[in-house]
C-alpha atoms as a PDB file:
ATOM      1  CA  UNK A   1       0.000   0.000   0.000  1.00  0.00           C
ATOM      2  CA  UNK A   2       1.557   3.012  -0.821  1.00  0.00           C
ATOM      3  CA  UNK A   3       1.573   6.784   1.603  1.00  0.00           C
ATOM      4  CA  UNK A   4       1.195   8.832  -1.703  1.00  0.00           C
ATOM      5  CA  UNK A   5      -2.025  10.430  -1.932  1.00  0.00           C
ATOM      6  CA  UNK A   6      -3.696  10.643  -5.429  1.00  0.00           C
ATOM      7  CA  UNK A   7      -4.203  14.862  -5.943  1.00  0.00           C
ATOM      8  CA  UNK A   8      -7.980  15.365  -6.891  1.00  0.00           C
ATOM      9  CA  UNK A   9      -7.611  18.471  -9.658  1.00  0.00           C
ATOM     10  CA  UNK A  10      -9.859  21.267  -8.618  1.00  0.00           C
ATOM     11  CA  UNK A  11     -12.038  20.881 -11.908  1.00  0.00           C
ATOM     12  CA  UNK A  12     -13.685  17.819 -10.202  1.00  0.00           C
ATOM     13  CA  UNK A  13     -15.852  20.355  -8.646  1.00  0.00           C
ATOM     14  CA  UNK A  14     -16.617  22.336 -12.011  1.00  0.00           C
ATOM     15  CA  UNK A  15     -19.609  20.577 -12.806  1.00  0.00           C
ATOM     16  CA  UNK A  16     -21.242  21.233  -9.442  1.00  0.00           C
ATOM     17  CA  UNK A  17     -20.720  25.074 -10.201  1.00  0.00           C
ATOM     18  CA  UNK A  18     -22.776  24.532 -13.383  1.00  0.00           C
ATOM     19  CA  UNK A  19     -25.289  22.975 -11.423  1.00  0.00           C
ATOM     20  CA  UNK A  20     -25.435  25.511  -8.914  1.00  0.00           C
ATOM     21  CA  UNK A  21     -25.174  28.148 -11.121  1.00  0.00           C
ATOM     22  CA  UNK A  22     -22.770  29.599  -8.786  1.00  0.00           C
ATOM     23  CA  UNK A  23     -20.394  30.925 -11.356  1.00  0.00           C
ATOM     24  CA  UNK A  24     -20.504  34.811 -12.638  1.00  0.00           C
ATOM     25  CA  UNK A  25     -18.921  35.024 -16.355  1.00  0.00           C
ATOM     26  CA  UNK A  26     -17.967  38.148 -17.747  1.00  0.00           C
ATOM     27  CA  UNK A  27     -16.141  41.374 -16.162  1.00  0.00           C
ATOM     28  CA  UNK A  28     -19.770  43.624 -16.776  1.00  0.00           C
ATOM     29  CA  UNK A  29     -21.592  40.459 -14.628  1.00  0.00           C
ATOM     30  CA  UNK A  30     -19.006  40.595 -12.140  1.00  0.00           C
ATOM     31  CA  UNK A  31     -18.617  44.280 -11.377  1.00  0.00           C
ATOM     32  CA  UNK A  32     -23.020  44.130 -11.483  1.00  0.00           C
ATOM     33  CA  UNK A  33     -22.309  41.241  -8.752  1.00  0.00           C
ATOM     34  CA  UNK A  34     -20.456  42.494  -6.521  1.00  0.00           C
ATOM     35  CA  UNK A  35     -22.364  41.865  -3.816  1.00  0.00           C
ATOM     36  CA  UNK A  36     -22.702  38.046  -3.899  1.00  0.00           C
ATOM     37  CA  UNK A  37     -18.628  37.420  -5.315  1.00  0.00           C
ATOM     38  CA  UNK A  38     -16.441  35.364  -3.379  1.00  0.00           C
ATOM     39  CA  UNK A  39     -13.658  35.340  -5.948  1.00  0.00           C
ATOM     40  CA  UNK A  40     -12.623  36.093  -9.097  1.00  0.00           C
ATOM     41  CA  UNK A  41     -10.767  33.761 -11.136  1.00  0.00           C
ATOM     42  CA  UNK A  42      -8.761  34.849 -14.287  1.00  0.00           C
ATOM     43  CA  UNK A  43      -6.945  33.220 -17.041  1.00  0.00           C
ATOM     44  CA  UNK A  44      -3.344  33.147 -17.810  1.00  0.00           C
ATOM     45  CA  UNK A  45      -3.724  34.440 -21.485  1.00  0.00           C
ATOM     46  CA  UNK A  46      -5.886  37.639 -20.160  1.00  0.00           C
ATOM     47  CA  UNK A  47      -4.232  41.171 -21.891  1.00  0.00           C
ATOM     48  CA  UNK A  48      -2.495  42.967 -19.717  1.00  0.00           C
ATOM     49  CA  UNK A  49      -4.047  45.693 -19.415  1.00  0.00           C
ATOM     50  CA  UNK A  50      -7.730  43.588 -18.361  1.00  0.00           C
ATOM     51  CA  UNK A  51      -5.490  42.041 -15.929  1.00  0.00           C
ATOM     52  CA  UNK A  52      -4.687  45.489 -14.225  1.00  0.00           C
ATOM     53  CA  UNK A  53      -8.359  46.617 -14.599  1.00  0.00           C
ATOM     54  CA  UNK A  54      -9.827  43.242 -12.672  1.00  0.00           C
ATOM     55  CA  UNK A  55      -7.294  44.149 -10.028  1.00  0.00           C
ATOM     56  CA  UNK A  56      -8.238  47.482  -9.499  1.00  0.00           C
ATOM     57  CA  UNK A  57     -12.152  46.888  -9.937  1.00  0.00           C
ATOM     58  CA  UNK A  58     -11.660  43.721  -7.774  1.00  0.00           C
ATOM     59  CA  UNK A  59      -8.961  44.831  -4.905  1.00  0.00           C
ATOM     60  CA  UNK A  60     -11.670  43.602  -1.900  1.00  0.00           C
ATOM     61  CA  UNK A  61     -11.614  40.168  -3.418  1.00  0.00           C
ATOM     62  CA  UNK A  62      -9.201  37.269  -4.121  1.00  0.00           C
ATOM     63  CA  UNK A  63      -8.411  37.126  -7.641  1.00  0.00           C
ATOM     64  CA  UNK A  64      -6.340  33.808  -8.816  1.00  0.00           C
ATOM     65  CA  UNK A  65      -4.991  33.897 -12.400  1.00  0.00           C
ATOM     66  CA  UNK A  66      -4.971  29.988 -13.490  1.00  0.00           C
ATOM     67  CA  UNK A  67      -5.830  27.551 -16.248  1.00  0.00           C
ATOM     68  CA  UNK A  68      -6.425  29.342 -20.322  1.00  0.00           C
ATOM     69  CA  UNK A  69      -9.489  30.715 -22.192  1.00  0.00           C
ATOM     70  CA  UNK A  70      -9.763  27.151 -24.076  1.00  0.00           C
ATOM     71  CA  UNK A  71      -9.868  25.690 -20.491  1.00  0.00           C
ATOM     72  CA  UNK A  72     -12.591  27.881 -19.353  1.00  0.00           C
ATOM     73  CA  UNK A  73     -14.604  27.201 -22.770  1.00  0.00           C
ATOM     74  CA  UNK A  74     -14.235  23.068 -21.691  1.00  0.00           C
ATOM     75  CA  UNK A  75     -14.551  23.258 -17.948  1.00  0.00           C
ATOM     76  CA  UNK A  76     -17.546  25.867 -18.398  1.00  0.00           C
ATOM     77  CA  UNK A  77     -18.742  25.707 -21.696  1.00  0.00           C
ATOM     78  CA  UNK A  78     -18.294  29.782 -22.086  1.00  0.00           C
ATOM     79  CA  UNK A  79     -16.665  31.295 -25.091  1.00  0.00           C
ATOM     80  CA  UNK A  80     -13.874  33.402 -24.765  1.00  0.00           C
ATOM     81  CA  UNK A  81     -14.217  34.170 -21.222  1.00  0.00           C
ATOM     82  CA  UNK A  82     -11.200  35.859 -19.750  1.00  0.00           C
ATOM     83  CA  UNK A  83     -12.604  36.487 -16.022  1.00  0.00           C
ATOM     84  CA  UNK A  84     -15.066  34.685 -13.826  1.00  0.00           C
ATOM     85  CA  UNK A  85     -16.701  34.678 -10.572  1.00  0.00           C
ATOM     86  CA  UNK A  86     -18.111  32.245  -8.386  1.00  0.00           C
ATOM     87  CA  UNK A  87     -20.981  33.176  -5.997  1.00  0.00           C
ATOM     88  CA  UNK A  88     -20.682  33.143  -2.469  1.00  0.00           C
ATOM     89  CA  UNK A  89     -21.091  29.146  -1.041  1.00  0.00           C
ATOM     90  CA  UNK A  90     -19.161  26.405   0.570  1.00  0.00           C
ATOM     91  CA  UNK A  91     -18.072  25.415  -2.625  1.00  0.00           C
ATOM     92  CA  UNK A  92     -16.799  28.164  -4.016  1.00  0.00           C
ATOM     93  CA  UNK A  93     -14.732  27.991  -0.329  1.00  0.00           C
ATOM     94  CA  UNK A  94     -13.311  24.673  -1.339  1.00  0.00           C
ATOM     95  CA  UNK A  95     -12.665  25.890  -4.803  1.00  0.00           C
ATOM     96  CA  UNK A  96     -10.905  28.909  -3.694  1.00  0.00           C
ATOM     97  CA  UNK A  97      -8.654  26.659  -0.661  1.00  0.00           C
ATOM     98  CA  UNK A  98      -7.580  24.621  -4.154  1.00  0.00           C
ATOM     99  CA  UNK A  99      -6.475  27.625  -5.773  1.00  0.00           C
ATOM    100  CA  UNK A 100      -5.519  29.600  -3.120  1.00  0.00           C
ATOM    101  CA  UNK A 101      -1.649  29.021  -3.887  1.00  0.00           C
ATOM    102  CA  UNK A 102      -2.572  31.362  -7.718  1.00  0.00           C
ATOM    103  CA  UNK A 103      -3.986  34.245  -5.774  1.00  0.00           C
ATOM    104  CA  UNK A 104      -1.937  37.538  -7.315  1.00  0.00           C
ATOM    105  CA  UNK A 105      -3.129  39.959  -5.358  1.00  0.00           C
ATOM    106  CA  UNK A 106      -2.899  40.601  -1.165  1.00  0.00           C
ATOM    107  CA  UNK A 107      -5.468  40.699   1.198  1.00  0.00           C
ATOM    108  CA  UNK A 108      -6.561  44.611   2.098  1.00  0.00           C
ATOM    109  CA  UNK A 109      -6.708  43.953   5.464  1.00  0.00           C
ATOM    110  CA  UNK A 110      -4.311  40.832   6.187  1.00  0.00           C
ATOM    111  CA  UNK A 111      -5.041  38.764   9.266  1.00  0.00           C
ATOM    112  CA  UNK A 112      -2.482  38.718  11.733  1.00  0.00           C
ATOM    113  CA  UNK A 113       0.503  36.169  11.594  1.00  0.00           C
ATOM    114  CA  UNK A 114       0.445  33.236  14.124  1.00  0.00           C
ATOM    115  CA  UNK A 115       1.486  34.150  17.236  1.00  0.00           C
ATOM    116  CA  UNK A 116       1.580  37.854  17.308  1.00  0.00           C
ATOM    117  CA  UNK A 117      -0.032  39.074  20.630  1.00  0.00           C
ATOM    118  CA  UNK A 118      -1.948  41.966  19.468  1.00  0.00           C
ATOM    119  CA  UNK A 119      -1.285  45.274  21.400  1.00  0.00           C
ATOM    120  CA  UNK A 120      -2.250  46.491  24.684  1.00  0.00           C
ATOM    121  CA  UNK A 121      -3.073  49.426  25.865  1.00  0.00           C
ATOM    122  CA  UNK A 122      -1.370  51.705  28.257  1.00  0.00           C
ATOM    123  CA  UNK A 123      -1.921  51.118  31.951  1.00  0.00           C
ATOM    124  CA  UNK A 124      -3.844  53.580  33.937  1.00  0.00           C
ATOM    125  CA  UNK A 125      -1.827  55.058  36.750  1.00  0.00           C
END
């Protein structure tokens, strides 16, 4: 028996977005969705200059640049999408933990590291 675990790819869970309809396709859909967004999810071909623009229209969110257009056309059966969002839901939580490692841009408010104490006040005296 072997102690090597078999990775399960993140597009295992693809279909269940479909099903959910918990994906947002389309920059215009996204910035009109703000509201329900957990992430936004980018391809690796996008121009430049749409890459700087999801940034800046999406700097409260995660945004994870992975997989091509021609991916996104066969996991999610959309044409020439550059950008997508998924909906707020557990699974777009366990689709984001999978692809957490392909965020490129930082938290606005990072949590604090392990182990920091946070600060105290001064003592009255």
């Amino acid at each position: 028996m072997s102690d090597e675990v078999t990775p399960h790819p993140v597009e295992r869970m693809f279909p269940f977005v479909l099903k959910t309809r918990a994906l947002l396709v389309g920059r215009d859909t996204l910035r009109a969705n703000k509201g329900k967004l957990h992430f936004v999810l980018i391809t690796t071909d996008i121009a430049e200059a749409s890459r700087e623009e999801v940034l800046k229209d999406f700097s409260h969110y995660p945004v994870v640049q992975y997989f091509t257009a021609a991916e996104f056309e066969k996991f999610f059966s959309v044409k020439g999408a550059k950008a997508v969002g998924f909906t707020k839901s557990g699974l777009a939580q366990s689709i984001y933990a999978e692809l957490k490692a392909h965020r490129i841009n930082k938290p606005l408010h990072p949590s604090k590291p392990p182990g920091e104490t946070p600060p105290t006040l001064p003592s009255e005296g």
